[in-house]
PDB file of N, CA and C in Angstrom:
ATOM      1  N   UNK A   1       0.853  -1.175   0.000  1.00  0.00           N
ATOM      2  CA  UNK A   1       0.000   0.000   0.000  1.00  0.00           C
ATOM      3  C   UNK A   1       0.898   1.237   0.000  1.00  0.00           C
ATOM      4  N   UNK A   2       0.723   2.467  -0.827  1.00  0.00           N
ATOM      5  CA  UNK A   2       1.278   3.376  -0.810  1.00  0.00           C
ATOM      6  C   UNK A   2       0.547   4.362  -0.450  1.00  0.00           C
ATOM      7  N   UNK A   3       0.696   5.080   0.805  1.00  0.00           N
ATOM      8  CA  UNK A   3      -0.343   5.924   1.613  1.00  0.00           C
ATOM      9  C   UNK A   3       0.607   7.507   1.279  1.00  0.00           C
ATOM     10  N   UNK A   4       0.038   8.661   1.164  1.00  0.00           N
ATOM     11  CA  UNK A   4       0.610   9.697   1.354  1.00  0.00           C
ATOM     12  C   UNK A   4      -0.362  10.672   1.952  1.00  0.00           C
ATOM     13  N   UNK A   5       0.958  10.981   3.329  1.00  0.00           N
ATOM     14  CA  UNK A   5       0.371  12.120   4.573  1.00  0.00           C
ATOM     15  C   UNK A   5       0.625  13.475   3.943  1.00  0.00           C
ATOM     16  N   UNK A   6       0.077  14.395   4.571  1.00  0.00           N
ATOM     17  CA  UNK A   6      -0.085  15.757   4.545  1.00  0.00           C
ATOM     18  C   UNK A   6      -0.261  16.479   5.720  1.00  0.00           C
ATOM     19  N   UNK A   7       0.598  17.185   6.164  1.00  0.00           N
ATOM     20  CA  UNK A   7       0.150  18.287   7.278  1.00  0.00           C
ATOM     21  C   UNK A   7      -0.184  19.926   6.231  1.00  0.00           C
ATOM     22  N   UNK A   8      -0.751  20.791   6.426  1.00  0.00           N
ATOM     23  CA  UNK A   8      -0.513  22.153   6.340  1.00  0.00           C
ATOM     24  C   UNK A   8       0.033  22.661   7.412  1.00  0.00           C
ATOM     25  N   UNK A   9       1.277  23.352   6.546  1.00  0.00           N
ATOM     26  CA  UNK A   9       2.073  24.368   8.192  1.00  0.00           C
ATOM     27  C   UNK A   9       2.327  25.364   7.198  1.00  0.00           C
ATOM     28  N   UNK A  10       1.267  26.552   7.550  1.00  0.00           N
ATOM     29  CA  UNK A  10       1.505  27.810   7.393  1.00  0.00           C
ATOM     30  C   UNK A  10       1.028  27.738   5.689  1.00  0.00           C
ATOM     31  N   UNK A  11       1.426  28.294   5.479  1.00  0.00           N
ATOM     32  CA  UNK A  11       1.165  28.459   3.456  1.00  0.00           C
ATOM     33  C   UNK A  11       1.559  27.209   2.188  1.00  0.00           C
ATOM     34  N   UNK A  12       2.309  26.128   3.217  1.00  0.00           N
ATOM     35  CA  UNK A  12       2.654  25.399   2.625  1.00  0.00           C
ATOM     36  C   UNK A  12       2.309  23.907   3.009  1.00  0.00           C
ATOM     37  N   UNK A  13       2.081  22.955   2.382  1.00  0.00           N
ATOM     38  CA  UNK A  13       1.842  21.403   2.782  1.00  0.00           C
ATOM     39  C   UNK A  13       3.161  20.175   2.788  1.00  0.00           C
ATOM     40  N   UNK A  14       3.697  20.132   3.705  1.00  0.00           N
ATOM     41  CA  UNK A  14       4.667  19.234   3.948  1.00  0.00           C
ATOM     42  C   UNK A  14       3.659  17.317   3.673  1.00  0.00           C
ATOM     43  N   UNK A  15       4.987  16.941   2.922  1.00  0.00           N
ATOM     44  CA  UNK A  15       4.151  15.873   2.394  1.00  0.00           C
ATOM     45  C   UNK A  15       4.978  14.406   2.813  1.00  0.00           C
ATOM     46  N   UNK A  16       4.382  13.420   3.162  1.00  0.00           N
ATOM     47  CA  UNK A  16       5.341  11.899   3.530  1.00  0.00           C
ATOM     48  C   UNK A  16       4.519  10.793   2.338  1.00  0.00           C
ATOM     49  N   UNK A  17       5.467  10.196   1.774  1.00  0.00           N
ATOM     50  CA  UNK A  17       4.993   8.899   1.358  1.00  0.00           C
ATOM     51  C   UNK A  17       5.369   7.934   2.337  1.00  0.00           C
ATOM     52  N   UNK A  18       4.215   6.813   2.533  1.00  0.00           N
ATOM     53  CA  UNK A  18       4.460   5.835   3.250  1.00  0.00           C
ATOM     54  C   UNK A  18       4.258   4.285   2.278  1.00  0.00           C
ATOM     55  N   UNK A  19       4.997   3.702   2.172  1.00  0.00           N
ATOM     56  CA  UNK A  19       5.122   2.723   1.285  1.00  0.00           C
ATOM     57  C   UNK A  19       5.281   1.259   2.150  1.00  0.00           C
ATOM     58  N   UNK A  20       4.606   0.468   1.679  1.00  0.00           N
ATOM     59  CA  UNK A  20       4.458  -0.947   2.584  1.00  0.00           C
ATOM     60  C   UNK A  20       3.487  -1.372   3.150  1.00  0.00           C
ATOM     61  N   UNK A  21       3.726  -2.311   4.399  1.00  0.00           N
ATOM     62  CA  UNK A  21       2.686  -2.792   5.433  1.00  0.00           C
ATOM     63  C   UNK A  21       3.376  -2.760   6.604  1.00  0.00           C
ATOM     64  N   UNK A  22       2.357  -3.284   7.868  1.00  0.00           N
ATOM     65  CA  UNK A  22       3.043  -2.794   9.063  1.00  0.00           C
ATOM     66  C   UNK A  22       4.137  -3.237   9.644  1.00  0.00           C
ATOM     67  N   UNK A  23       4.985  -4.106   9.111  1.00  0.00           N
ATOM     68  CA  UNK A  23       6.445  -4.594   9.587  1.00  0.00           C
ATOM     69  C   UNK A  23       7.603  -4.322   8.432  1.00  0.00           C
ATOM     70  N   UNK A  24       6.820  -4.124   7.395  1.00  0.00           N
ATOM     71  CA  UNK A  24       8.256  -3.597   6.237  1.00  0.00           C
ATOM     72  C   UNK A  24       7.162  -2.302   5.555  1.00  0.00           C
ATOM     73  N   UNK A  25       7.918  -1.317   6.022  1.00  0.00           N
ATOM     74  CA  UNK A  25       7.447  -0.248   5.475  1.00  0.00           C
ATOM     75  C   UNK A  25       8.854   0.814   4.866  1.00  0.00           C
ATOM     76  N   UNK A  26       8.852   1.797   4.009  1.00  0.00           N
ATOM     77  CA  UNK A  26       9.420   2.719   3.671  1.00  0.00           C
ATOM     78  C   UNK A  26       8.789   4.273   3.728  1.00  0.00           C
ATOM     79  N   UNK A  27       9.540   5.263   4.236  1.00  0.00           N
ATOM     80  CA  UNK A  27       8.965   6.359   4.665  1.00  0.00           C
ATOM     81  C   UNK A  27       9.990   7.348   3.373  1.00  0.00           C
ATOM     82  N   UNK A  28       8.963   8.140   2.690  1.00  0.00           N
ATOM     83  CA  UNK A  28       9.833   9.140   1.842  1.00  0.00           C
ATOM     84  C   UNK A  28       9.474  10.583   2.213  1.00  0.00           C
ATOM     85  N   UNK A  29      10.230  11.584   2.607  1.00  0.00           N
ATOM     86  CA  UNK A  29       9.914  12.853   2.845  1.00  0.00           C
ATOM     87  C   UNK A  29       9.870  13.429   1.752  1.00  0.00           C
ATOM     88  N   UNK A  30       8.741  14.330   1.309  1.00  0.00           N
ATOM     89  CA  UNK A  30       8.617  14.671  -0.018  1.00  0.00           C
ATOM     90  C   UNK A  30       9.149  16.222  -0.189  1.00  0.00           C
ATOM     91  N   UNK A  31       8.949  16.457   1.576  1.00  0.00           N
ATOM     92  CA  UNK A  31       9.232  18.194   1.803  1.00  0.00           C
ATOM     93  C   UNK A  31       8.066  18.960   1.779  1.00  0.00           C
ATOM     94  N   UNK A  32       7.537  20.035   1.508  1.00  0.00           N
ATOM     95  CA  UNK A  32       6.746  21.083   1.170  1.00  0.00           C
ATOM     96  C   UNK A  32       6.872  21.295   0.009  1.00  0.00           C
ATOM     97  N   UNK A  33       6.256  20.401  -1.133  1.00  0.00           N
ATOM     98  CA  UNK A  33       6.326  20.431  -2.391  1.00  0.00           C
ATOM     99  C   UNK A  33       5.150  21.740  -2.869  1.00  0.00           C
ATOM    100  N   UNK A  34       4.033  21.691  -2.155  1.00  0.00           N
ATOM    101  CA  UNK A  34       3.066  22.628  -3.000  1.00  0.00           C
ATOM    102  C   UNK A  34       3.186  23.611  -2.272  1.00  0.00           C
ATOM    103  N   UNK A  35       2.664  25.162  -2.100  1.00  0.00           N
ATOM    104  CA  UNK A  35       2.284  25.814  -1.599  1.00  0.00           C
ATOM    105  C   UNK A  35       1.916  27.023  -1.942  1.00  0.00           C
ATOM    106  N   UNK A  36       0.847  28.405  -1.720  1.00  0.00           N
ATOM    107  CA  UNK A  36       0.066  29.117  -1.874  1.00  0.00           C
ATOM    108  C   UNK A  36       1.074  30.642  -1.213  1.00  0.00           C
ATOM    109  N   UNK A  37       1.305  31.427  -2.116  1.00  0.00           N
ATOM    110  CA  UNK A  37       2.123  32.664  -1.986  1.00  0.00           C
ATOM    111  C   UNK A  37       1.540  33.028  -0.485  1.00  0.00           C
ATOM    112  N   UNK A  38       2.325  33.372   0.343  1.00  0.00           N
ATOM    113  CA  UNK A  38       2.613  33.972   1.766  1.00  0.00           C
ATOM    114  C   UNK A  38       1.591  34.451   1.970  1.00  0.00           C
ATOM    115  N   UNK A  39       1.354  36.031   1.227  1.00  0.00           N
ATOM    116  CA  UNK A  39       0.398  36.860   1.735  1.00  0.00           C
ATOM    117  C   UNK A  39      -0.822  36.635   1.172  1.00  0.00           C
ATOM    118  N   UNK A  40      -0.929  35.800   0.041  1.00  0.00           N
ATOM    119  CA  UNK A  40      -1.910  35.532  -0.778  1.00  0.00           C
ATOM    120  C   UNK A  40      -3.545  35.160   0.392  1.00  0.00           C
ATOM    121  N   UNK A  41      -4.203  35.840  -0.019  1.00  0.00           N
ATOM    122  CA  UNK A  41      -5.765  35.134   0.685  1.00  0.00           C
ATOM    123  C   UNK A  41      -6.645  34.878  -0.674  1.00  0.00           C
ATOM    124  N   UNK A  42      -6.138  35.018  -1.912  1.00  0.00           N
ATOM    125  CA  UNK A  42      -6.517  35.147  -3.083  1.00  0.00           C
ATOM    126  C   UNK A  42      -7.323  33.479  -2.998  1.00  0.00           C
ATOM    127  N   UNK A  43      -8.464  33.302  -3.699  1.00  0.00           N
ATOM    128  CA  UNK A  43      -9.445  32.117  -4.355  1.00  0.00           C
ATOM    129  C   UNK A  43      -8.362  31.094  -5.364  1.00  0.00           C
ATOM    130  N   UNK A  44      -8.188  32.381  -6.000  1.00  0.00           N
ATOM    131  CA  UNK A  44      -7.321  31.962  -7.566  1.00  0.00           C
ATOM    132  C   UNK A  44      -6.321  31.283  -7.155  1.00  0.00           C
ATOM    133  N   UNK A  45      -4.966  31.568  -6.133  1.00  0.00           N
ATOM    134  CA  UNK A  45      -4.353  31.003  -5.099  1.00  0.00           C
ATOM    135  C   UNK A  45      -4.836  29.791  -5.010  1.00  0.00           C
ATOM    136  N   UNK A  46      -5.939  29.533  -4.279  1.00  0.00           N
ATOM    137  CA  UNK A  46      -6.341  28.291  -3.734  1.00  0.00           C
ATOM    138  C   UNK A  46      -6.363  27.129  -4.602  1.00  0.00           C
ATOM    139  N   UNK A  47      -6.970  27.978  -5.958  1.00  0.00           N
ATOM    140  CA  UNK A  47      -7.314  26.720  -6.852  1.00  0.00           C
ATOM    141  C   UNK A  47      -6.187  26.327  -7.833  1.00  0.00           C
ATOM    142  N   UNK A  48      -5.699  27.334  -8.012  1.00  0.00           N
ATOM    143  CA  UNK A  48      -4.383  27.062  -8.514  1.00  0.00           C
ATOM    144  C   UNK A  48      -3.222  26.080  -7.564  1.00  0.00           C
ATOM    145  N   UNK A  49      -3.461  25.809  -6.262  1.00  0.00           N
ATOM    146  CA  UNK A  49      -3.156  24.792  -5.442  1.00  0.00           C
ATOM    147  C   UNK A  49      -3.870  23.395  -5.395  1.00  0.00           C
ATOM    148  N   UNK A  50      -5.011  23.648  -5.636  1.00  0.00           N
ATOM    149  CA  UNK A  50      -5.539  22.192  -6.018  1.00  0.00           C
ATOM    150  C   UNK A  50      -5.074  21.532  -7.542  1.00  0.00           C
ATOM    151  N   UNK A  51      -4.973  22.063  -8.138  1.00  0.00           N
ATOM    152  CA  UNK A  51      -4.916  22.003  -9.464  1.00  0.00           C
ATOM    153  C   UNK A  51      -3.314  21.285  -9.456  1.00  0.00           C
ATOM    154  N   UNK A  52      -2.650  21.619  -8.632  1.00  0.00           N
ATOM    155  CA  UNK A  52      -1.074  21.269  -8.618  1.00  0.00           C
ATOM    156  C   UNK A  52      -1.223  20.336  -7.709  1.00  0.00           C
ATOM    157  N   UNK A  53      -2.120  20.369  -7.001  1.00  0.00           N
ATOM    158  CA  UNK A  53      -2.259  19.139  -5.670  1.00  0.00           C
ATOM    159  C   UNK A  53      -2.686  17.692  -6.267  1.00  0.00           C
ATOM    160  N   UNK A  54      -4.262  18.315  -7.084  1.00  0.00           N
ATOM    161  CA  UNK A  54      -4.239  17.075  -8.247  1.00  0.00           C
ATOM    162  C   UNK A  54      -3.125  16.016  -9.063  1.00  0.00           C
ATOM    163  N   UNK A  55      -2.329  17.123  -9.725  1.00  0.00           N
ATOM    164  CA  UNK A  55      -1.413  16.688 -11.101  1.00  0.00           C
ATOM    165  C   UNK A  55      -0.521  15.534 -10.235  1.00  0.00           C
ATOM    166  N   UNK A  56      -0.396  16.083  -8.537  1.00  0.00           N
ATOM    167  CA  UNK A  56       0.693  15.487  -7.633  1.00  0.00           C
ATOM    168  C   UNK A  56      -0.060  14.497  -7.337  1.00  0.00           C
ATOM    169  N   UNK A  57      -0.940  14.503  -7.143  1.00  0.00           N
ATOM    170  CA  UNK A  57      -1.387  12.673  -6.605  1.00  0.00           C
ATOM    171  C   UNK A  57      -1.922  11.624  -8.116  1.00  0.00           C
ATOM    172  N   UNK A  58      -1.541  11.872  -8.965  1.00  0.00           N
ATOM    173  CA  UNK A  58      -1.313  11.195 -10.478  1.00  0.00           C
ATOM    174  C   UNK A  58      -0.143  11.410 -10.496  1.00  0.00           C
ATOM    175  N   UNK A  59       0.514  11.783  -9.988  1.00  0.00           N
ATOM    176  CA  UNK A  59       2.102  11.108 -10.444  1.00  0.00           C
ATOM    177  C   UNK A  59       2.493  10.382  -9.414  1.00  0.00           C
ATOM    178  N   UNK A  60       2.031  10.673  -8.219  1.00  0.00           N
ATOM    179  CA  UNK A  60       2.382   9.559  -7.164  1.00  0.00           C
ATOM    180  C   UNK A  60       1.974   8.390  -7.255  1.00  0.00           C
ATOM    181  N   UNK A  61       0.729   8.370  -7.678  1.00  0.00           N
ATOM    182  CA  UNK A  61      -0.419   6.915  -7.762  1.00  0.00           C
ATOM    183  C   UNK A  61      -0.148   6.331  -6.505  1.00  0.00           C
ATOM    184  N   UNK A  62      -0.782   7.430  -5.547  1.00  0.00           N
ATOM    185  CA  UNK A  62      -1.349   6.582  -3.884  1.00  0.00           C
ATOM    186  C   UNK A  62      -2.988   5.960  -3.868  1.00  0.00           C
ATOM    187  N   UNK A  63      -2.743   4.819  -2.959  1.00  0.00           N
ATOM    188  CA  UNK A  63      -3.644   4.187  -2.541  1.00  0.00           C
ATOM    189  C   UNK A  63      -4.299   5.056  -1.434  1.00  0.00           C
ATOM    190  N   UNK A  64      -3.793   5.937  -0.776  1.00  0.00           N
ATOM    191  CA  UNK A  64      -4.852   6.440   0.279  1.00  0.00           C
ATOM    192  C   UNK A  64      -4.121   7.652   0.680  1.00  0.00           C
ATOM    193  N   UNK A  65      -5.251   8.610   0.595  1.00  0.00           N
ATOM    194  CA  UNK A  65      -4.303  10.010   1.095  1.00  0.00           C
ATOM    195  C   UNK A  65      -5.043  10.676   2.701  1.00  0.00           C
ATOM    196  N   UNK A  66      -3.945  10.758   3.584  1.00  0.00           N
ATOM    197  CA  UNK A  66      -4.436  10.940   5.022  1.00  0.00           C
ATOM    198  C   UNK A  66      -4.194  12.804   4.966  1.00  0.00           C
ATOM    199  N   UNK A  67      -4.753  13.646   6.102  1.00  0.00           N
ATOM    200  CA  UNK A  67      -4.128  14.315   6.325  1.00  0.00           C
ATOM    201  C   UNK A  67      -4.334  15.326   7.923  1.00  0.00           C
ATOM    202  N   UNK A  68      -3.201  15.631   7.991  1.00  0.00           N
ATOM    203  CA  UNK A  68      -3.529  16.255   9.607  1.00  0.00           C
ATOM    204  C   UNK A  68      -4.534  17.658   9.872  1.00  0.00           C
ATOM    205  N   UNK A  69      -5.312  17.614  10.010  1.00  0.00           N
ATOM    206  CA  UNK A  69      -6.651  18.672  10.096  1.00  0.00           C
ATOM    207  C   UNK A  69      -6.325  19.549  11.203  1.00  0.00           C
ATOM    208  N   UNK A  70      -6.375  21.204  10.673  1.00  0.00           N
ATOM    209  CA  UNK A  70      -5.971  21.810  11.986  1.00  0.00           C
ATOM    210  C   UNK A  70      -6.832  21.697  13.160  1.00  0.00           C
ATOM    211  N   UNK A  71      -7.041  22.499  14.065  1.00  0.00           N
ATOM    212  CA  UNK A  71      -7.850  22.067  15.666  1.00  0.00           C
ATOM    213  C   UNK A  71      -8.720  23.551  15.446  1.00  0.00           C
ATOM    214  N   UNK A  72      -8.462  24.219  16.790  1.00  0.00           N
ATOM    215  CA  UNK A  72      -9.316  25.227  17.131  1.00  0.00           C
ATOM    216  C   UNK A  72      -8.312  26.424  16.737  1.00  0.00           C
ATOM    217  N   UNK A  73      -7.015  26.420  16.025  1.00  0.00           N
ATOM    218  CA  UNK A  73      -6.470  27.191  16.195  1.00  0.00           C
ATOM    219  C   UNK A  73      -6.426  27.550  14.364  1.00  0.00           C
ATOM    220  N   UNK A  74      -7.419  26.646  13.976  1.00  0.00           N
ATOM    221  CA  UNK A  74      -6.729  27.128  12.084  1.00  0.00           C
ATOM    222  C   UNK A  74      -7.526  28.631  11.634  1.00  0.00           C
ATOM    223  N   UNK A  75      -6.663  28.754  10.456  1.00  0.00           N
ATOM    224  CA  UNK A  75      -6.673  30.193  10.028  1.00  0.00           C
ATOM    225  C   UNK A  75      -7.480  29.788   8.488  1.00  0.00           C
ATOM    226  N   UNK A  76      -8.033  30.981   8.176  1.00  0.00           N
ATOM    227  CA  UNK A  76      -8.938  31.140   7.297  1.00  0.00           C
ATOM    228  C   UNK A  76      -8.163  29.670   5.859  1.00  0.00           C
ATOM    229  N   UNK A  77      -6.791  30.326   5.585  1.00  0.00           N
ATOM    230  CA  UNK A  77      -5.608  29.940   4.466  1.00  0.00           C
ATOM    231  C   UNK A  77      -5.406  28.330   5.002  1.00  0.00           C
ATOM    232  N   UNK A  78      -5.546  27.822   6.033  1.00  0.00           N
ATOM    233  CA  UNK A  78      -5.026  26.376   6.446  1.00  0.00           C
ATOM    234  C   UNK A  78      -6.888  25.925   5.797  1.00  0.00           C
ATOM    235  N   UNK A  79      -7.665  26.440   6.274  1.00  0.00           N
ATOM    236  CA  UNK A  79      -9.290  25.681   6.200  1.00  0.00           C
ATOM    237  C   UNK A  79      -9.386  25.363   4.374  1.00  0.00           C
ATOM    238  N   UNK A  80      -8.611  26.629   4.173  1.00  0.00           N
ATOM    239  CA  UNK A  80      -9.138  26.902   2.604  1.00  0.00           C
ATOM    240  C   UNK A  80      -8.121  25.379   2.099  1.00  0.00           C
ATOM    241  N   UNK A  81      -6.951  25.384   2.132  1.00  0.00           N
ATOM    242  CA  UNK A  81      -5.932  24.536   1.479  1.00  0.00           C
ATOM    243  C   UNK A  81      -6.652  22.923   1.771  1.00  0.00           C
ATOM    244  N   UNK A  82      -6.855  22.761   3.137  1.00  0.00           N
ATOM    245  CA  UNK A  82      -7.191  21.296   3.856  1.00  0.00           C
ATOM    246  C   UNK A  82      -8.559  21.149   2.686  1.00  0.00           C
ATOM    247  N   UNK A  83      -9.490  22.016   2.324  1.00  0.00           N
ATOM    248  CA  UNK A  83     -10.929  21.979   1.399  1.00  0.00           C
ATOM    249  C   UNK A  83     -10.378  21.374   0.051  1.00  0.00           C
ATOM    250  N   UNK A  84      -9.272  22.437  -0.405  1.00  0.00           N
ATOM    251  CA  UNK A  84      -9.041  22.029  -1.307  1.00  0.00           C
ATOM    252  C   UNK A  84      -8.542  20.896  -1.900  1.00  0.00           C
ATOM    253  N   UNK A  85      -7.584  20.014  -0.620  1.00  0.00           N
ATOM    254  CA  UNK A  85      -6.811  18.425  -0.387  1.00  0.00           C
ATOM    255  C   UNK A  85      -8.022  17.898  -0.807  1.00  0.00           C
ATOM    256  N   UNK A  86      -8.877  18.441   0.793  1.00  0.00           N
ATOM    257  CA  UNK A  86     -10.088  17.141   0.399  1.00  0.00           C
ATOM    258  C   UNK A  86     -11.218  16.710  -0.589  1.00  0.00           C
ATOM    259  N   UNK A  87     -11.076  18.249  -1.090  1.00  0.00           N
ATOM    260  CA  UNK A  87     -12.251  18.128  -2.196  1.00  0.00           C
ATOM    261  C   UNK A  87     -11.710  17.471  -3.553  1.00  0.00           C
TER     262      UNK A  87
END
């Protein structure tokens, strides 16, 4: 199974592939491959992040994509990005 995590931290999405099962697994750090200009609160921004978020999970070809959901503390730009993962 090839699973790939996602946190949002800040403007950008830090990304892990997890490759295997639960006694032989491989972990790949992908880094903060996508992310949405700093000051940007822009729509166009957003979708122009899905759109690159898309193209990225067709070239990965994961079986399951997880990701860490902010709490009580997320900001307008984390709600918008996490919508856009999930949608």
């Amino acid at each position: 199974m090839k699973v790939l995590a996602i946190e949002i931290i800040s403007n950008s999405s830090a990304m892990l592939i997890i490759e295997g099962n639960k006694t032989t697994f491989n972990i790949t750090n992908l880094g903060k491959l996508l992310s949405i200009p700093k000051d940007s609160n822009s729509i166009k921004d957003v979708l122009e992040f899905q759109t690159n978020f898309s193209m990225e999970l067709q070239n990965q070809k994961v079986d399951l994509v997880v990701i860490c959901e902010g709490g009580g503390d997320s900001k307008k730009k984390r709600v918008r990005m996490e919508f856009a993962i999930l949608s």
